[in-house]
Each structure stands twice: as C-alpha cells, then as structure tokens.
C-alpha atoms as a PDB file:
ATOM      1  CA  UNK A   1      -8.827  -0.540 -33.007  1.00  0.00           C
ATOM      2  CA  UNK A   2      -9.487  -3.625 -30.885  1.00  0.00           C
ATOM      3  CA  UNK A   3      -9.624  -6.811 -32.311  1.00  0.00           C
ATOM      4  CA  UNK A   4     -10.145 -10.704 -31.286  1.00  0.00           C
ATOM      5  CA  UNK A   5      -7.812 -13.088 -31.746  1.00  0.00           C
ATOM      6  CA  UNK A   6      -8.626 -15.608 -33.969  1.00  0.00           C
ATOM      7  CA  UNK A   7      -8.789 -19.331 -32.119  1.00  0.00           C
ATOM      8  CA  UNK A   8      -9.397 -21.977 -35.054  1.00  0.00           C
ATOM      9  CA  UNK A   9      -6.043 -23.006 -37.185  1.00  0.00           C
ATOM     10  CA  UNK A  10      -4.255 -21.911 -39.315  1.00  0.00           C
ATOM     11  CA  UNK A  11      -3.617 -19.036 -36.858  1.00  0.00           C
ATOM     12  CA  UNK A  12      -1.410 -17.206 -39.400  1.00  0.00           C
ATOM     13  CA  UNK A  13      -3.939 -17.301 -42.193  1.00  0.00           C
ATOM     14  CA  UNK A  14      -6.639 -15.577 -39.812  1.00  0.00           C
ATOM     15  CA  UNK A  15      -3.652 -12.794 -39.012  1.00  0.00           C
ATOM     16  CA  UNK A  16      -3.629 -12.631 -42.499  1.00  0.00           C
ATOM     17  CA  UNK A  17      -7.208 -12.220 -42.721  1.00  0.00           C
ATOM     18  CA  UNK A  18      -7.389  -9.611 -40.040  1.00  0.00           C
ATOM     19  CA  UNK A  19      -4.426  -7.587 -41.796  1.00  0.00           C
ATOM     20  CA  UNK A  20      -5.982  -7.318 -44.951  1.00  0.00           C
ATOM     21  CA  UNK A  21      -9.329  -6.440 -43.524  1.00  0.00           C
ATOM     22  CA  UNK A  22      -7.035  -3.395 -42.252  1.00  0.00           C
ATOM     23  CA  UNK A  23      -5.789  -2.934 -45.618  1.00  0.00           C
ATOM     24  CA  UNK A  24      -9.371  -3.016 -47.353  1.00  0.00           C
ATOM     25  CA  UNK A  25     -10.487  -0.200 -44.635  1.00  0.00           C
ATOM     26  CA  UNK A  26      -7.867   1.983 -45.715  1.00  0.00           C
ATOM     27  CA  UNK A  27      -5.725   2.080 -42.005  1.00  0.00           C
ATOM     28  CA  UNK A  28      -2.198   1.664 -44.043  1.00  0.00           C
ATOM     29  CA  UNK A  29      -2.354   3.649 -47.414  1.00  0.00           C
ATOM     30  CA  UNK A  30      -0.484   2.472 -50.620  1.00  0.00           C
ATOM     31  CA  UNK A  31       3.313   2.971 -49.686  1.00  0.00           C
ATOM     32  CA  UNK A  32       2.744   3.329 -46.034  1.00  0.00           C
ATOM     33  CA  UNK A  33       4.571   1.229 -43.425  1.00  0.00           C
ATOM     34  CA  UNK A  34       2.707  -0.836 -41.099  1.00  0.00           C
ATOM     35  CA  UNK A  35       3.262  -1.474 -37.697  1.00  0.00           C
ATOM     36  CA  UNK A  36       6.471  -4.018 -37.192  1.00  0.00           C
ATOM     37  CA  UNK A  37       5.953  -7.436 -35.982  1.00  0.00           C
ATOM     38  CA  UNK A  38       6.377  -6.760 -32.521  1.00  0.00           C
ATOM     39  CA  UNK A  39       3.168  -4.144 -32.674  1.00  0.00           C
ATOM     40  CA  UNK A  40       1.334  -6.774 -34.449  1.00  0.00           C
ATOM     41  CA  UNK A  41       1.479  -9.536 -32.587  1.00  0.00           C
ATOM     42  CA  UNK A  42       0.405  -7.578 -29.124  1.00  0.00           C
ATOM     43  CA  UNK A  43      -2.593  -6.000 -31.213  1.00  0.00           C
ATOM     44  CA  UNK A  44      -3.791  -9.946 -32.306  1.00  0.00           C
ATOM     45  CA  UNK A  45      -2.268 -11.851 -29.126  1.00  0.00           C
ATOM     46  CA  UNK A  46       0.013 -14.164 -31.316  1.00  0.00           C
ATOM     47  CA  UNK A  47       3.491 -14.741 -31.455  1.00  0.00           C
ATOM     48  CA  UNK A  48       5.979 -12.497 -33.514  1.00  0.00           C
ATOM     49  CA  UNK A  49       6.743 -15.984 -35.792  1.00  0.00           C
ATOM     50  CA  UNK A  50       2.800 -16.225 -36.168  1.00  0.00           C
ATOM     51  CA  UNK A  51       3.084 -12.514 -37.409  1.00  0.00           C
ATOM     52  CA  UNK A  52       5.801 -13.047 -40.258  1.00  0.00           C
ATOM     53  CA  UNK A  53       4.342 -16.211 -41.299  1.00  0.00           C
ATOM     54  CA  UNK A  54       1.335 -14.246 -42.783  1.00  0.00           C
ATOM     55  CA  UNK A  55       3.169 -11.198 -43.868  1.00  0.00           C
ATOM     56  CA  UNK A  56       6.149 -13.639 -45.536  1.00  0.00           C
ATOM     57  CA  UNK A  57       2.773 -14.836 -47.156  1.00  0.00           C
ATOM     58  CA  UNK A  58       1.431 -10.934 -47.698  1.00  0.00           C
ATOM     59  CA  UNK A  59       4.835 -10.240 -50.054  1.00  0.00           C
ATOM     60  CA  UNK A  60       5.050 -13.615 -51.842  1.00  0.00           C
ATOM     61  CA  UNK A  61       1.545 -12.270 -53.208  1.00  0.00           C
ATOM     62  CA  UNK A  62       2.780  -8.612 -53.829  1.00  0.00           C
ATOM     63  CA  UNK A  63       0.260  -7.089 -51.304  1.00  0.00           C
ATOM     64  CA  UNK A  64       3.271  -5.963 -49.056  1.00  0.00           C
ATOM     65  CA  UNK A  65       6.769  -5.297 -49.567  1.00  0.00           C
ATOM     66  CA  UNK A  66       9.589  -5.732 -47.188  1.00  0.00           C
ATOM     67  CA  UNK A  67      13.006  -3.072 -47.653  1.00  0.00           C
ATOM     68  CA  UNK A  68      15.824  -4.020 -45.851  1.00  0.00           C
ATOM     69  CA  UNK A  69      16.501  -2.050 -42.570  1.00  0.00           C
ATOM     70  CA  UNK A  70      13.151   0.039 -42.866  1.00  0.00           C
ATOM     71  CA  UNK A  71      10.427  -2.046 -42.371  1.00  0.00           C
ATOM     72  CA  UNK A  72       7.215  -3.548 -44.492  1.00  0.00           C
ATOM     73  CA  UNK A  73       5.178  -1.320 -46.181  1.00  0.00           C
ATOM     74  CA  UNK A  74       1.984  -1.091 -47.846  1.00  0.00           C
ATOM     75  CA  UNK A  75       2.653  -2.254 -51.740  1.00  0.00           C
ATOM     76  CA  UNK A  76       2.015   0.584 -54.564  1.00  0.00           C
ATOM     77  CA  UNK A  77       1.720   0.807 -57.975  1.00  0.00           C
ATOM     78  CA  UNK A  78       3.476   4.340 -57.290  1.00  0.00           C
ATOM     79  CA  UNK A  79       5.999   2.125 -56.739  1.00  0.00           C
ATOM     80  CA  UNK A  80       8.655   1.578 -60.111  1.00  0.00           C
ATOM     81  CA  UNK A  81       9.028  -1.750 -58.931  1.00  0.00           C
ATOM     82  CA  UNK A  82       5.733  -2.813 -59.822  1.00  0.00           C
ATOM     83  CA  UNK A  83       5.536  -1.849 -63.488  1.00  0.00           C
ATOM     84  CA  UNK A  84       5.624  -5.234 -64.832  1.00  0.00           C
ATOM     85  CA  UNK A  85       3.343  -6.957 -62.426  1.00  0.00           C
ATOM     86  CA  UNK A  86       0.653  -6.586 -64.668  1.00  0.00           C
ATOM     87  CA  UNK A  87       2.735  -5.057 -67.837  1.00  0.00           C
ATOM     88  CA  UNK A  88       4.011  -8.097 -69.407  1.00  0.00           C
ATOM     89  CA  UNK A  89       4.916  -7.197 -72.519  1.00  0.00           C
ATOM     90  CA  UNK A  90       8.897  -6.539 -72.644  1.00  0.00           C
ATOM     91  CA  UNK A  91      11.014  -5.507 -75.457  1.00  0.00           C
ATOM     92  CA  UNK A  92      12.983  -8.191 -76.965  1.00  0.00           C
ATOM     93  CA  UNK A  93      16.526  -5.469 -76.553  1.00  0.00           C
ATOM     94  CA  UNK A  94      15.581  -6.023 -72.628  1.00  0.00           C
ATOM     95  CA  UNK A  95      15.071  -2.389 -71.843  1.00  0.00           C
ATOM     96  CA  UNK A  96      12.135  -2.002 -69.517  1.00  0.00           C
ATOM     97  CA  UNK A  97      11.867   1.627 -70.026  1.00  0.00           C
ATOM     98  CA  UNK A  98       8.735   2.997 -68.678  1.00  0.00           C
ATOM     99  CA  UNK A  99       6.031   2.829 -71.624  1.00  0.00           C
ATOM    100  CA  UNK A 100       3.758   5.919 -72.663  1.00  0.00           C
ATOM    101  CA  UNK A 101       0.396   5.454 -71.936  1.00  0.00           C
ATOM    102  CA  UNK A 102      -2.062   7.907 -74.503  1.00  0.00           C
ATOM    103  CA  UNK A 103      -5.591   8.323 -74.008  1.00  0.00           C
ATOM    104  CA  UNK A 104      -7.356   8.280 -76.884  1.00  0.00           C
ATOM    105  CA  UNK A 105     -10.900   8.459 -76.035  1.00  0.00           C
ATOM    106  CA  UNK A 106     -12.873   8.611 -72.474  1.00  0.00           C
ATOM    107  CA  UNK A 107     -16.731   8.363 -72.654  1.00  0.00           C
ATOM    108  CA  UNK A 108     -19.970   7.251 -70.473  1.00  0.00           C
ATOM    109  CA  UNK A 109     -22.069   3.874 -71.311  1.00  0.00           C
ATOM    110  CA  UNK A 110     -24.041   1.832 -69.717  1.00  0.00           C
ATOM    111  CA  UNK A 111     -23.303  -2.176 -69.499  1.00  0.00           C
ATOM    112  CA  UNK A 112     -23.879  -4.926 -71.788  1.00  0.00           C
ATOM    113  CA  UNK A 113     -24.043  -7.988 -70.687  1.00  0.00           C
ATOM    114  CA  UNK A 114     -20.558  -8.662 -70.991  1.00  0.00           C
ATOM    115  CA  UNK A 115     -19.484  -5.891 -69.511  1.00  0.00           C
ATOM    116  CA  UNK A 116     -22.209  -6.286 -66.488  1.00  0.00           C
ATOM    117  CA  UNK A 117     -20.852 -10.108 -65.782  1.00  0.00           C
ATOM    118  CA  UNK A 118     -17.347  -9.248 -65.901  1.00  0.00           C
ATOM    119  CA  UNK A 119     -17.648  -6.445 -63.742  1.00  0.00           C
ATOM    120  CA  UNK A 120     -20.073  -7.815 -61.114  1.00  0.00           C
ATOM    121  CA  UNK A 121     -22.920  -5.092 -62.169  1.00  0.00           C
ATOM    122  CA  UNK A 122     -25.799  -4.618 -63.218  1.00  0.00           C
ATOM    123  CA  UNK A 123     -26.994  -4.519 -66.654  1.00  0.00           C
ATOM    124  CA  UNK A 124     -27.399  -0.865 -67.546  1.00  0.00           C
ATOM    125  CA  UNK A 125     -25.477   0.430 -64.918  1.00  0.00           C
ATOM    126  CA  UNK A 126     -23.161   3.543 -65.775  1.00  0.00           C
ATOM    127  CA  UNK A 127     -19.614   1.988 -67.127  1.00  0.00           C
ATOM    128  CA  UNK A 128     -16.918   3.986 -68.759  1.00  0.00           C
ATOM    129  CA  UNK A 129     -15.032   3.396 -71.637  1.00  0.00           C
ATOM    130  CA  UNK A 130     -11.600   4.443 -72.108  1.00  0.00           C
ATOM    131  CA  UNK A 131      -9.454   4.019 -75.339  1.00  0.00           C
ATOM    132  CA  UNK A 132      -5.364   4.179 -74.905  1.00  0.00           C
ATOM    133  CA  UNK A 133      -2.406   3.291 -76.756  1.00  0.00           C
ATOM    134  CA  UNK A 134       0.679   2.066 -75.005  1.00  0.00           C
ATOM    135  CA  UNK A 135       3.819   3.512 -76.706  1.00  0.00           C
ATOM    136  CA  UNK A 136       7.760   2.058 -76.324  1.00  0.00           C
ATOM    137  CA  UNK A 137      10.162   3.953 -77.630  1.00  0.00           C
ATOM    138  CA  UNK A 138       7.472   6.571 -79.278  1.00  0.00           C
ATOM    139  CA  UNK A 139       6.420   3.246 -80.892  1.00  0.00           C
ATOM    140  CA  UNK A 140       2.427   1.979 -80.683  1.00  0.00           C
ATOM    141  CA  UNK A 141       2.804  -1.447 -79.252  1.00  0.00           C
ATOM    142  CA  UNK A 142      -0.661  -1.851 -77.204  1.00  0.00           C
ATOM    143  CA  UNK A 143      -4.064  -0.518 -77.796  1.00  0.00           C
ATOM    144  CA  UNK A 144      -6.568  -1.233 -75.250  1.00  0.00           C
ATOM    145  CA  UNK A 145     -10.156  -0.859 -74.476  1.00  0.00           C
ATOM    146  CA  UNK A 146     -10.725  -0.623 -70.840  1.00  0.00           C
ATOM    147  CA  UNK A 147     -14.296  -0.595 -69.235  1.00  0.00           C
ATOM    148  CA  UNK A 148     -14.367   0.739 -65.554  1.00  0.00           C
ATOM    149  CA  UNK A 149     -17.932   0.839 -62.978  1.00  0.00           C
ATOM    150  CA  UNK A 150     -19.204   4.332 -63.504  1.00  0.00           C
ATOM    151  CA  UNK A 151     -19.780   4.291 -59.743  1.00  0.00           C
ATOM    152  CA  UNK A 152     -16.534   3.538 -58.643  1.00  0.00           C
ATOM    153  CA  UNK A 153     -14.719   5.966 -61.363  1.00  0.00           C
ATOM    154  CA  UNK A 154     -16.992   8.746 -60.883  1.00  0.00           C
ATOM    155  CA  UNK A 155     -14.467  11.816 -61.918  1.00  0.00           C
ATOM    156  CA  UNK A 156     -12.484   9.912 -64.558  1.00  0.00           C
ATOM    157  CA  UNK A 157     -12.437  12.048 -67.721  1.00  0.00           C
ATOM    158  CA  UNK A 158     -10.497  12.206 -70.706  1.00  0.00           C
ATOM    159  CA  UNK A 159      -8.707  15.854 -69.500  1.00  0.00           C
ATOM    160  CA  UNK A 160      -7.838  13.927 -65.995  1.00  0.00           C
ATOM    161  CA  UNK A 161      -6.217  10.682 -68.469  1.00  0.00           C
ATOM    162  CA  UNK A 162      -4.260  13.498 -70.587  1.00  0.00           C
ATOM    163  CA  UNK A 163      -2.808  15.031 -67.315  1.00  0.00           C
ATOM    164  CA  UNK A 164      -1.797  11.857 -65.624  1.00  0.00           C
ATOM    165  CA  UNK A 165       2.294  11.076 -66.532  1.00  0.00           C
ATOM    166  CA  UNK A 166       2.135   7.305 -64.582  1.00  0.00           C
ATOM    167  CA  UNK A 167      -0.005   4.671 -65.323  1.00  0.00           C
ATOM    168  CA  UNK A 168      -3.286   3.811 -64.929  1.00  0.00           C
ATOM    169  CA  UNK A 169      -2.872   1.887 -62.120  1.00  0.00           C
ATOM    170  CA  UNK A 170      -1.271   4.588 -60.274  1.00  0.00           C
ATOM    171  CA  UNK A 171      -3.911   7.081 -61.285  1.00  0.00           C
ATOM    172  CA  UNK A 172      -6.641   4.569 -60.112  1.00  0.00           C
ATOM    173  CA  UNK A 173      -4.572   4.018 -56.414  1.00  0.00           C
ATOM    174  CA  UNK A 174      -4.310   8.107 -56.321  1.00  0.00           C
ATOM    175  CA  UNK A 175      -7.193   9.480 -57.568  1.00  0.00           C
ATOM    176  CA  UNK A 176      -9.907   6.883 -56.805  1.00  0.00           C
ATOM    177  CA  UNK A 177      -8.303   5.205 -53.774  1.00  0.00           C
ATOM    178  CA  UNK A 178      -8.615   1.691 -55.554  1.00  0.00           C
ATOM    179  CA  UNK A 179      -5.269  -0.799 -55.697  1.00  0.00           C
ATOM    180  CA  UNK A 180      -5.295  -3.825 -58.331  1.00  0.00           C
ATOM    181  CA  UNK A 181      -4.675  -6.867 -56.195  1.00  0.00           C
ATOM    182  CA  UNK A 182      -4.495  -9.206 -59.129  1.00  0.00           C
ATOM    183  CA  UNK A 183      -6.178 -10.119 -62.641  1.00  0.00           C
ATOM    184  CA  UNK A 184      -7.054 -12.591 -64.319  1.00  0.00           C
ATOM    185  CA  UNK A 185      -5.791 -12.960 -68.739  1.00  0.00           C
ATOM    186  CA  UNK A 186      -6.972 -15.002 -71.482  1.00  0.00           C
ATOM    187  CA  UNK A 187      -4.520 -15.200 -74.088  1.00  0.00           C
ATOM    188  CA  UNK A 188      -4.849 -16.101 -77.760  1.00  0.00           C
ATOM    189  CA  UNK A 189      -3.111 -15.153 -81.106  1.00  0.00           C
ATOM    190  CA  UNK A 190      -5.818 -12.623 -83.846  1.00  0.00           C
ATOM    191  CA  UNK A 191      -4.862 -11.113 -87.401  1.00  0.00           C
ATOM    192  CA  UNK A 192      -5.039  -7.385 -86.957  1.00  0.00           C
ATOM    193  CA  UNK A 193      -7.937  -5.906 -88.645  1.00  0.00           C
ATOM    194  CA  UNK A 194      -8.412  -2.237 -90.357  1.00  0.00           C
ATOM    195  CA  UNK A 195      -8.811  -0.387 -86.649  1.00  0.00           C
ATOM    196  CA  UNK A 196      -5.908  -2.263 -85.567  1.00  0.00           C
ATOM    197  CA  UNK A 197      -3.380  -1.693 -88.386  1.00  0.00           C
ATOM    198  CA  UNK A 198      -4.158   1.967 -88.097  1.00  0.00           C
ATOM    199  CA  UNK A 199      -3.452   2.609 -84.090  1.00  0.00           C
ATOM    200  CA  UNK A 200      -0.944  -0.249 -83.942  1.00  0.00           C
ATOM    201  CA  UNK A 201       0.733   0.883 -87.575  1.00  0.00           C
ATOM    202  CA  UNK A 202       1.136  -2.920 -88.791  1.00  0.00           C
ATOM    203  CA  UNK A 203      -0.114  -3.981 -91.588  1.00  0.00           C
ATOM    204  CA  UNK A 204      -3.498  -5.861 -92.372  1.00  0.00           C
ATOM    205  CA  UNK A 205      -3.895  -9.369 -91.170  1.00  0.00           C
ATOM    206  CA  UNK A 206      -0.408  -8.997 -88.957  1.00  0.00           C
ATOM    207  CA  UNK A 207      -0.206 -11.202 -86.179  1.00  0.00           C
ATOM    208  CA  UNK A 208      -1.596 -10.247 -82.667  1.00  0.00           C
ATOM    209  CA  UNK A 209      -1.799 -11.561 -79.414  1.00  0.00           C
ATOM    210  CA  UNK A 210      -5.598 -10.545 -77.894  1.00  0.00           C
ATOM    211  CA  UNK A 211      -5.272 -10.840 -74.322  1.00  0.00           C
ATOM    212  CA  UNK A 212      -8.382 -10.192 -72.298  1.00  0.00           C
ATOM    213  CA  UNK A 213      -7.967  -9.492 -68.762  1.00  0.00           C
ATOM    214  CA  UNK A 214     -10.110  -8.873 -65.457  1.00  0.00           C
ATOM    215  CA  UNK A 215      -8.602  -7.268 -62.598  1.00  0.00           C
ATOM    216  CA  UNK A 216      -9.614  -7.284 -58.868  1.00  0.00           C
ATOM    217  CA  UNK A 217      -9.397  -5.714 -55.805  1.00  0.00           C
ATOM    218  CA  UNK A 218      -9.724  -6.463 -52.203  1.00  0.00           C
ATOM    219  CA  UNK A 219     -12.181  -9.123 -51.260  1.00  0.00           C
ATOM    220  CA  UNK A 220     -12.202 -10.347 -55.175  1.00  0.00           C
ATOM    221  CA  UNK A 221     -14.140  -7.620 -56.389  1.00  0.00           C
ATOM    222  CA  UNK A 222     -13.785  -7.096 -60.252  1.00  0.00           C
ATOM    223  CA  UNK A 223     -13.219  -3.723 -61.007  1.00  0.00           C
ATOM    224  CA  UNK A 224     -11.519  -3.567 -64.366  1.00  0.00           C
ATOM    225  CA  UNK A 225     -12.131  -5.206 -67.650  1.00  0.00           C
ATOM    226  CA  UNK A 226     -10.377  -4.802 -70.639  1.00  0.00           C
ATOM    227  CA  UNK A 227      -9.634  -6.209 -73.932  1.00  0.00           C
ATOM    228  CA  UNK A 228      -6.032  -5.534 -75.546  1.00  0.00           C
ATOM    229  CA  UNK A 229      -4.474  -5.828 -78.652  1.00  0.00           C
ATOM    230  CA  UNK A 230      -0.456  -6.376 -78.244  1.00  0.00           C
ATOM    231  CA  UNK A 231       2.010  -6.254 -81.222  1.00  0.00           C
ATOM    232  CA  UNK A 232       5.130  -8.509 -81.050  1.00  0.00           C
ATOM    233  CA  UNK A 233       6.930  -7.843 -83.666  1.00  0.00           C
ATOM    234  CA  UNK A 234       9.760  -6.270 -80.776  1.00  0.00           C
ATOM    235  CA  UNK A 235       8.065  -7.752 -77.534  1.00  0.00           C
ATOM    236  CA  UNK A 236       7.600 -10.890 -76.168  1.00  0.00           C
ATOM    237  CA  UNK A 237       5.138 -11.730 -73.401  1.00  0.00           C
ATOM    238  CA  UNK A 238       6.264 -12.758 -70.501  1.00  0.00           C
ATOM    239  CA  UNK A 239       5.066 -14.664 -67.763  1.00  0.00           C
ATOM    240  CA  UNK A 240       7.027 -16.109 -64.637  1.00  0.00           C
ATOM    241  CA  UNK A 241       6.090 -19.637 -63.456  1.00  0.00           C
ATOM    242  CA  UNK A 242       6.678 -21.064 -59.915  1.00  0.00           C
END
C-alpha cells in the first residue's frame, strides 16, 4: 500500500497519523509485529529517527509495545501485561492475581438517552446490556453494568460471556475485532444499596466507590459505557500520575 509523505510539520506526528490509520484498517492485528523502522521509513520517505519519534510516542500511549531484541508489536489486551491498564482496582496484600470475571445477565435494549449520548448513537438504536461481577480471590469485589452498540456486538450472548476464561477486553479484541484505546472515569464515593449489598455481600449503606467510565477506540469512537460499583474494603484504586 502506497502512501504520500506527509510535507507540513510535525513530520513525526503525521507518521504517527499514517501508522495508526494502518492500525484502524486492520494491516497489523493485536499482537502482531510491524514492520521495523528501517521498512517504515522507505514506505513514508522519512528518516529512521522520524520513524521512532512517533512509535517512542505510539508506546508511551500503550498502542504499541516494544520487546527487547524482537521488535514492536501491535499492543493486546491478550497480552497479561495489560490487565491493569484499565483494571485499577488492586488488592491492598499486592497480589495482582488475575480477577474472575462472571456474567450475570446478557440481554437486548434499545438506547436511552444516556446511553445514546455516551455511545455516539442514536436514540432507540439496539444496545446490549450485560451484568458481571468481578471476583478476587472467589471474593465479589466489582459489579458492573456495561452497555455495548448492538451493531457493533452483534453475536455477544450470555452462553459466548460464560465460555470466555479472559476478560472482556480480550473477548471484544477476539471475537469482535474491536481494541480499547483508552477511557474516560468519573469517580465518586455511594452507600451501597439493597442490589448492591446482595452481589457485592457488604452490608447496607457500606461505602462504595461508583466509577463511571467510557471507553474508545480508534479515531475516538465511544464504544463502551459502563457504570461500576467497586468495594474497598481490600482494594485500593489506583491511578499513576506523570
């Protein structure tokens, strides 16, 4: 595939541009290497420096990732590593075991307005709801309520949630072909109520943290919304700042 160079500045933020277009159109899969540096910079007509510039860029953001002596590679939420990108909750004992995720209920809607202007739809167009707890240690620590574009997650059924063993993430890259490029949170603290005592096994009025979060894709297109309930009583939250 032939390309232009780009000729306005910054050159290595239109390289960028031009690789992620590649990305978007599916030419390097999720875990796939991409073509070194040298490759790169004949295919745009820039130098090899103009090259790592954006991809040094590319893995500051977690959209690539560099491994020593093999090359850079397309990032994936296959991919251990990248667990706690978007999982933030960690045990207090430090063990970042991989969580259980449990379906608890999959069904067809159509959007609200909520739903329709956090997902970018329109109003009345198919949605799907899925329920899931998030277990450490066996123990409920997360219930969420995720709502997905019935268009997009055509397929997606409670028997296809049951049989997945990574997260959802990974079953979204997988099954649908769609990679979470980064989300948005809101954050504040809520007194569990009946629902949430139950699935969460606190009691009444126990102190939550409701974190509300919007996740995109390539070309900032909101694909996920959900709404969480997360009980610290043996996690903390945390968030990285640089």
């Amino acid at each position: 595939m032939s390309q232009e160079a780009p000729t306005f500045s910054p050159l290595y933020r239109q390289i960028k541009a031009l690789i992620l277009q590649a990305l978007e159109s599916g030419e390097w899969r999720p875990g796939q290497a991409i073509p070194s540096e040298q490759e790169l910079a004949g295919r745009f007509s820039v130098s090899q420096g103009t090259v790592r510039k954006a991809i040094d860029e590319m893995a500051a953001e977690n959209l690539l990732v560099r491994k020593q002596g093999k090359g850079t590679y397309v990032a994936s939420h296959n991919d251990p590593r990248a667990l706690f990108r978007f999982l933030r909750l960690v045990p207090m004992d430090g063990d970042l075991s991989h969580p259980q995720s449990v379906p608890l209920d999959c069904w067809r809607a159509k959007a609200g307005q909520e739903a329709s202007r956090m997902l970018g739809i329109e109003l009345g167009a198919p949605i799907i709801i899925v329920r899931r707890l998030l277990k450490f240690a066996n123990k409920p620590v997360v219930i969420d309520e995720i709502y997905l574009s019935g268009e997009i997650f055509q397929g997606l059924t409670a028997e296809v949630l049951q049989g997945w063993s990574g997260s959802l993430y990974s079953l979204f890259e997988t099954r649908f072909g769609l990679r979470m490029i980064r989300a948005q949170e809101r954050i504040r603290a809520v007194a569990a109520d009946r629902n949430a005592s139950e699935a969460l096994k606190v009691a009444e009025g126990t102190p939550l943290l409701s974190v509300e979060r919007v996740t995109y894709t390539y070309g900032d297109k909101p694909v996920e919304w959900r709404r969480g309930l997360y009980s610290t009583a043996e996690h903390f939250y945390l968030n990285e700042l640089s």
